[in-house]
Protein backbone atom coordinates (compact mmCIF):
# COMPACT_ATOMS: atom_id res chain seq x y z
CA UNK A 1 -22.71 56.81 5.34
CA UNK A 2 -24.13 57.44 8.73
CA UNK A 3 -25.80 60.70 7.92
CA UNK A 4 -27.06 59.05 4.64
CA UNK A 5 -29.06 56.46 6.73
CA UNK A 6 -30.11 59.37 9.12
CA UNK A 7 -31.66 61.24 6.27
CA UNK A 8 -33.33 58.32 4.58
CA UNK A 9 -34.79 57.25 7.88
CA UNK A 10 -36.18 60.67 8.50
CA UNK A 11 -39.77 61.50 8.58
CA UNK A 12 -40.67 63.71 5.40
CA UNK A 13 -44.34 63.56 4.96
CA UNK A 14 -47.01 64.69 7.23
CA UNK A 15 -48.91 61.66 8.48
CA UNK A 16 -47.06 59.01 7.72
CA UNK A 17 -46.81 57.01 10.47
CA UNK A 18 -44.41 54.03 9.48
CA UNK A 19 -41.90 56.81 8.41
CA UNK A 20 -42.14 58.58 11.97
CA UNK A 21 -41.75 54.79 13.33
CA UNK A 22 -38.33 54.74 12.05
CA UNK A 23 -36.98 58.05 13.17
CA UNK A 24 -33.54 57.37 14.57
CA UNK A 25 -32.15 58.91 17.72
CA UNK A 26 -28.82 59.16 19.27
CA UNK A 27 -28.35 57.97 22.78
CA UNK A 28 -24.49 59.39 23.63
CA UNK A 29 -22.23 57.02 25.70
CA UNK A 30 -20.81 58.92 28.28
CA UNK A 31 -16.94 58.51 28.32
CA UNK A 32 -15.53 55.99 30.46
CA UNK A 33 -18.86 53.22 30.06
CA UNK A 34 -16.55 50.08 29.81
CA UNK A 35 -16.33 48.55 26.26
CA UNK A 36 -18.06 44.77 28.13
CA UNK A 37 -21.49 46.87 28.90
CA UNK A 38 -21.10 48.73 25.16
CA UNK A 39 -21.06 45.29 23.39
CA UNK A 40 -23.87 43.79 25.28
CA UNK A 41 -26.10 46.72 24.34
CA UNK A 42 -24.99 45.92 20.41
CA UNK A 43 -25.45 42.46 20.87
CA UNK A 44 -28.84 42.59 22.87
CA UNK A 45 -30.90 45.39 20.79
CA UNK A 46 -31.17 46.77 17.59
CA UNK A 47 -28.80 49.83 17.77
CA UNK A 48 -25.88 50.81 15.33
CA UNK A 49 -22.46 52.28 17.32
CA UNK A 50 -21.75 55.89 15.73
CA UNK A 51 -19.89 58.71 16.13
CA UNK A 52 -20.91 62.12 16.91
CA UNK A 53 -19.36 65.36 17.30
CA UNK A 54 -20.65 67.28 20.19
CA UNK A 55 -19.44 70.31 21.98
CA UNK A 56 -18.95 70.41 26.01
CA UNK A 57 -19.95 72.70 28.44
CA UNK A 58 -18.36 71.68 31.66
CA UNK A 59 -14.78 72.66 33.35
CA UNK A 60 -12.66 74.33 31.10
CA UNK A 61 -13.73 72.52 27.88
CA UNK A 62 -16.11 75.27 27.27
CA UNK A 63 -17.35 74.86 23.96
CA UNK A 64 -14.67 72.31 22.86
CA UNK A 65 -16.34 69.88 20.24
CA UNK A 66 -15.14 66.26 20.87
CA UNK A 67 -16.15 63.08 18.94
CA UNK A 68 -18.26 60.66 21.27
CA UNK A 69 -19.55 57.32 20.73
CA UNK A 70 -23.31 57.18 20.60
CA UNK A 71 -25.81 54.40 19.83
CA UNK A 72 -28.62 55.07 17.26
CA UNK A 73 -31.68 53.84 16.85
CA UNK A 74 -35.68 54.11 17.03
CA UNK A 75 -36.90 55.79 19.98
CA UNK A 76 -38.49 52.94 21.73
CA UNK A 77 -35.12 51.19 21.88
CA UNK A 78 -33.09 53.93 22.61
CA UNK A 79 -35.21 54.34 25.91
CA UNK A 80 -34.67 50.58 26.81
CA UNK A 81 -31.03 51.02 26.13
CA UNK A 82 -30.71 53.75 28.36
CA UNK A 83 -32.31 52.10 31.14
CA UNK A 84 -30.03 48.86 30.58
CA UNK A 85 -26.87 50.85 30.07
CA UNK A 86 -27.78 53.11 33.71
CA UNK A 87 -28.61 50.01 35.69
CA UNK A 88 -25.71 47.63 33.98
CA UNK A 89 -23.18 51.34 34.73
CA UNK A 90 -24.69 51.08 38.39
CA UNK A 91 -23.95 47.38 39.05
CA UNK A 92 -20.51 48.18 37.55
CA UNK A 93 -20.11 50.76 39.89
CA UNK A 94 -21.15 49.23 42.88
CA UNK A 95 -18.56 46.19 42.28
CA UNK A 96 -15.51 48.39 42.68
């Protein structure tokens, strides 16, 4: 269903600007964000939770494809999400 909505959403005309407008991205949630500052972000924007298969590069998970939690949504809210979800991860942080 989630790569139905994906599609449908997708631009597929040239100059179409209300199409482009609702473009959805996928902002990945990097493991260990704590499930409080993942359900303010749902509750506080317009974003749906998904997963996504994506494959690491780091330590010895070379290539290993792992499903992720991501949020998806238009661009402009993606970027206001990320901002929220690095400064609410900071204040977390600094807490402990």
């Amino acid at each position: 269903m989630t790569e139905e909505k994906n599609q449908e959403n997708s631009p597929n005309k040239a100059g179409s600007s209300t199409e482009a407008e609702k473009e959805l991205f996928d902002l990945l949630i990097p493991p260990g964000v704590p499930r409080s500052i993942i359900a303010d972000i749902i509750q506080k924007f317009d974003v749906e939770l998904v997963e996504r298969k994506q494959r690491l590069h780091f330590a010895n998970m070379d290539g290993d494809e792992r499903e992720l939690l991501a949020f998806r949504g238009t661009r402009p809210v993606m970027e206001k999400v990320q901002d929220f979800m690095f400064a609410e991860l900071k204040k977390f942080i600094e807490e402990r």
